[in-house]
N, C-alpha and C. Protein backbone atom coordinates (compact mmCIF):
# COMPACT_ATOMS: atom_id res chain seq x y z
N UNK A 1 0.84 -1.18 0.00
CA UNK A 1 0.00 0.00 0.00
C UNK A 1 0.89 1.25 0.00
N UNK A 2 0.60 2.35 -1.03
CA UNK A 2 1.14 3.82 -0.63
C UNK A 2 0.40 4.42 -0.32
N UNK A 3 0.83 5.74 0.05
CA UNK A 3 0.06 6.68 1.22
C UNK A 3 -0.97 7.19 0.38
N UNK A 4 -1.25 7.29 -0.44
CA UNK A 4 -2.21 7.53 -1.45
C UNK A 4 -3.58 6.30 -1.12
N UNK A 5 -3.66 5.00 -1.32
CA UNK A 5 -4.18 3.87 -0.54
C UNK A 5 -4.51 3.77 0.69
N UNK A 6 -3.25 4.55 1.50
CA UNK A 6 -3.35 4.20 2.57
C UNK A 6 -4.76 5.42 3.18
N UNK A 7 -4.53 6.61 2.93
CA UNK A 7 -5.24 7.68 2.65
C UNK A 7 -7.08 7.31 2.61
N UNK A 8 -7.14 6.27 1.23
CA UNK A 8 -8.57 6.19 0.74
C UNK A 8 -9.24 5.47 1.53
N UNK A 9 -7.92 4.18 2.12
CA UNK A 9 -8.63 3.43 2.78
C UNK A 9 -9.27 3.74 4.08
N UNK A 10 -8.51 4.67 4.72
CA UNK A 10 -8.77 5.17 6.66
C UNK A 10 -9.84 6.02 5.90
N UNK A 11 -10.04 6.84 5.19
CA UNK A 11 -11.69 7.54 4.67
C UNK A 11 -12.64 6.66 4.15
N UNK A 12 -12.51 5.52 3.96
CA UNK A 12 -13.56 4.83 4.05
C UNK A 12 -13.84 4.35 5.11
N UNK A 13 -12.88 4.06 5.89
CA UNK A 13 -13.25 3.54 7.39
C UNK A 13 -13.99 4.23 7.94
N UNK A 14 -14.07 5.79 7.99
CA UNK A 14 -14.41 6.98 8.80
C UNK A 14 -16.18 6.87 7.71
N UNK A 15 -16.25 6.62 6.48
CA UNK A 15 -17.27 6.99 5.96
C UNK A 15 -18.27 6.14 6.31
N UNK A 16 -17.97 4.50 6.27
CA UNK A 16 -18.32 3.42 6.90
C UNK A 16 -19.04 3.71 7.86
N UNK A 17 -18.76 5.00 9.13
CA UNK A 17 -19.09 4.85 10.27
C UNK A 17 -20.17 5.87 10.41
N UNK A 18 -19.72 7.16 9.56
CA UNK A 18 -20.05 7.93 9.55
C UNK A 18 -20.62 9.08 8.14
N UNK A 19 -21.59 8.41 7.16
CA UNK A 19 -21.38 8.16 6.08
C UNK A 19 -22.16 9.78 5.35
N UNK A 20 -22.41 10.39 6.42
CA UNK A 20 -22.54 11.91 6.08
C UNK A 20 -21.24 12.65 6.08
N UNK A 21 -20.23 11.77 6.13
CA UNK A 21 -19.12 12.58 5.79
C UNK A 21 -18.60 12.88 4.43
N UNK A 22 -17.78 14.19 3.84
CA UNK A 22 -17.56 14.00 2.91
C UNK A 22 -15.88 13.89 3.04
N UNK A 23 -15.55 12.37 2.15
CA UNK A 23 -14.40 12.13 2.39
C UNK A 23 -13.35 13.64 1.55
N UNK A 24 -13.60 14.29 0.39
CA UNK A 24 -13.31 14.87 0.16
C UNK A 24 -12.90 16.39 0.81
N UNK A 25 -13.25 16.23 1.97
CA UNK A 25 -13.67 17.67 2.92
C UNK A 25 -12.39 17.52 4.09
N UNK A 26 -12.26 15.96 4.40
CA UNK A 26 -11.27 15.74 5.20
C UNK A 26 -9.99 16.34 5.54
N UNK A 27 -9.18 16.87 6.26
CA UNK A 27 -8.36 17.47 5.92
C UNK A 27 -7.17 16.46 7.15
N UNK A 28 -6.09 16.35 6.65
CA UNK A 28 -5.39 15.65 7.39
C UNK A 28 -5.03 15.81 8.48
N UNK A 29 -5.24 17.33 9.14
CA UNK A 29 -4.78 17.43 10.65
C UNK A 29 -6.25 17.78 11.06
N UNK A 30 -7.72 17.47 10.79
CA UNK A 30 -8.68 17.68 11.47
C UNK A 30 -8.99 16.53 12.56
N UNK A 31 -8.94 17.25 13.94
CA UNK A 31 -9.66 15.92 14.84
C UNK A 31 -10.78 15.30 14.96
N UNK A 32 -10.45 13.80 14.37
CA UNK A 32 -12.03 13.40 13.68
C UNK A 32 -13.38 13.29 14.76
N UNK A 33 -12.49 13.23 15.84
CA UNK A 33 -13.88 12.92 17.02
C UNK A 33 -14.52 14.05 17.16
N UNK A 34 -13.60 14.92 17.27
CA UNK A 34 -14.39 16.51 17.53
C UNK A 34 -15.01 17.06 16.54
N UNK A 35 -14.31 17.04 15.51
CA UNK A 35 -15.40 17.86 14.17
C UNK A 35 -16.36 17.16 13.77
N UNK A 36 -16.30 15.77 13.42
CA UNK A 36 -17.17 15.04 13.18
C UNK A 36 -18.04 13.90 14.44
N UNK A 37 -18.06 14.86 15.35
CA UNK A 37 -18.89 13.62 16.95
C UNK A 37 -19.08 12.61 16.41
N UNK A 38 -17.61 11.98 16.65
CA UNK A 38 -17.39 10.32 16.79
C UNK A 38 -17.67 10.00 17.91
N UNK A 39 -18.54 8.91 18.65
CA UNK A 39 -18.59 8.65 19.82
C UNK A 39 -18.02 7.28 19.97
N UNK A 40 -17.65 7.08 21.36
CA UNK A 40 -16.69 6.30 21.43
C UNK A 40 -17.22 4.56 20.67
N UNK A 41 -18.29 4.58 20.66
CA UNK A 41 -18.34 3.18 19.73
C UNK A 41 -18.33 3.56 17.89
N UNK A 42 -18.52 4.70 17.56
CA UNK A 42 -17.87 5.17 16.04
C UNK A 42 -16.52 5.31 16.01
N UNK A 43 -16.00 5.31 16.71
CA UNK A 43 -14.09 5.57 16.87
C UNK A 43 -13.88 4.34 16.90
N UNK A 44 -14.05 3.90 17.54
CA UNK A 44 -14.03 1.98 17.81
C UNK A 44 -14.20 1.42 16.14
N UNK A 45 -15.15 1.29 15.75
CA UNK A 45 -15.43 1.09 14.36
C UNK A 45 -14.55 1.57 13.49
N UNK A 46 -14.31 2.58 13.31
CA UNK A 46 -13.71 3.29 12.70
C UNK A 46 -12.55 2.65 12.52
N UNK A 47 -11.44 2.67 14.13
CA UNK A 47 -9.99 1.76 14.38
C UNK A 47 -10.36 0.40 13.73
N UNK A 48 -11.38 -0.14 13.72
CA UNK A 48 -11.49 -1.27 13.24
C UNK A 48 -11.26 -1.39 11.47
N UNK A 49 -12.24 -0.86 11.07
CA UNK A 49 -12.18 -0.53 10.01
C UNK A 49 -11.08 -0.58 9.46
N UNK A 50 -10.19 0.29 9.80
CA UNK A 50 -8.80 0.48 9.73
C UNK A 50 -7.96 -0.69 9.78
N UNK A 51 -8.26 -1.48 10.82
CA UNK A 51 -7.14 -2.45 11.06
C UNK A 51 -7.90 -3.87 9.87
N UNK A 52 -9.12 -3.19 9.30
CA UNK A 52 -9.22 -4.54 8.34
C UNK A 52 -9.25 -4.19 6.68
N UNK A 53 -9.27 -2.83 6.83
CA UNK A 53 -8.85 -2.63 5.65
C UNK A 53 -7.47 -2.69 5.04
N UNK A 54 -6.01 -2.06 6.00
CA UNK A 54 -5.01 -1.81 6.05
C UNK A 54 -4.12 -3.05 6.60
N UNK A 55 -4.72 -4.09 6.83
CA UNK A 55 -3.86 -5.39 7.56
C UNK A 55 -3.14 -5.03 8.79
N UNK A 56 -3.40 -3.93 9.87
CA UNK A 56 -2.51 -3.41 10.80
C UNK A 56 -3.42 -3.72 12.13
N UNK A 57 -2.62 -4.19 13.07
CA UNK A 57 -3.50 -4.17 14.06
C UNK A 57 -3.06 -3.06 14.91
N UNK A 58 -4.31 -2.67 15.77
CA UNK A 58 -4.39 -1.41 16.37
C UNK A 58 -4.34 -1.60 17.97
N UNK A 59 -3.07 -1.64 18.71
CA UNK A 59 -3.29 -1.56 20.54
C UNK A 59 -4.64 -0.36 20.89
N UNK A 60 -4.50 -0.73 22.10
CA UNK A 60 -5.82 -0.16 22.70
C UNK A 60 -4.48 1.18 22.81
N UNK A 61 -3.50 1.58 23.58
CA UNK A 61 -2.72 2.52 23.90
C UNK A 61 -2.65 3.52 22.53
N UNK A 62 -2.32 2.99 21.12
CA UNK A 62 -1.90 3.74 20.19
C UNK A 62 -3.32 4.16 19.56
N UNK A 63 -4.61 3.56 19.90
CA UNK A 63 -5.95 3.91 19.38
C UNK A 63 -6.34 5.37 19.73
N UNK A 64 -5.88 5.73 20.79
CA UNK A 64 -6.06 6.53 22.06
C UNK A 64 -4.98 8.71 20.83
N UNK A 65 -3.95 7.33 20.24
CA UNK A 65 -3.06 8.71 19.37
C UNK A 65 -3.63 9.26 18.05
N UNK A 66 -4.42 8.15 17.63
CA UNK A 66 -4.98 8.25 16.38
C UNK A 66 -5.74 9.11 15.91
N UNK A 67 -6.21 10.68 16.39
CA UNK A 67 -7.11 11.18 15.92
C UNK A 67 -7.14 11.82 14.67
N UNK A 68 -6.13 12.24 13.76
CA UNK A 68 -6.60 12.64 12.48
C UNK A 68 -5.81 11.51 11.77
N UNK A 69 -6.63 11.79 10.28
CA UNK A 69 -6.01 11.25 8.88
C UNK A 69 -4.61 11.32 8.70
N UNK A 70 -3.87 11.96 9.26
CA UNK A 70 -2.93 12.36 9.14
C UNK A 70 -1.89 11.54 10.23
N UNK A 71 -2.43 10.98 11.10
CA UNK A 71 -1.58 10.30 12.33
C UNK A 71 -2.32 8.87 12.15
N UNK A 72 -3.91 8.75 11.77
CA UNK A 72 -3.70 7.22 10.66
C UNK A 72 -2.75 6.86 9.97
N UNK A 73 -2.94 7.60 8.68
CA UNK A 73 -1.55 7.27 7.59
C UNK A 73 -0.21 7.22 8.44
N UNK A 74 0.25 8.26 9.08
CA UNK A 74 1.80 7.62 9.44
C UNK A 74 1.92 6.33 10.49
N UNK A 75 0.53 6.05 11.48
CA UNK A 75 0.59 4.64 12.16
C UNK A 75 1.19 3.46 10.73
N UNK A 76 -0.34 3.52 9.84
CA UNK A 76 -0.52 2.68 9.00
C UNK A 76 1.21 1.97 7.92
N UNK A 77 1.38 3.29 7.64
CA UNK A 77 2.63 3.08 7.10
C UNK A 77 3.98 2.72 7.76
N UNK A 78 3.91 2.85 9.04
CA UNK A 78 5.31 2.54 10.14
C UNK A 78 4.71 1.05 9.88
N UNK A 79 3.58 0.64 10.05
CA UNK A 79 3.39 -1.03 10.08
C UNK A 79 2.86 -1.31 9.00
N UNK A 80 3.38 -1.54 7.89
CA UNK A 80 3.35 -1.61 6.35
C UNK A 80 5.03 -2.14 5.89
């Protein structure tokens, strides 16, 4: 996967959950819980999402760092 992939895939995760989003609107340092009220079982989903789209599994500790697109992609890609 490149960061381009890696990118489409964590916005589908987020759209998945939250599907009034527009992935296009996203911006890589926005905090997704706050702008978009993720509640803690849409964040959950979301990490999930993530860890089955991207083949990465997600600790409960590093779930906790994850809040924008932008700190997805560089998790995703350190474990790639």
């Amino acid at each position: 996967m490149n960061t381009l992939s890696i990118r489409e895939a964590i916005l589908a995760a987020l759209v998945s959950v939250a599907p009034e989003i527009d992935p296009d609107e996203v911006g890589d340092d926005t905090d997704l819980r706050e702008e978009y009220d993720l509640d803690s079982f849409d964040y959950m989903n979301f990490l999930t999402g993530i860890q089955t789209r991207c083949g990465v599994l997600i600790s409960e500790a590093d779930a906790g760092k994850m809040l924008t697109v932008g700190k997805c992609v560089k998790f995703v890609e350190k474990r790639k």
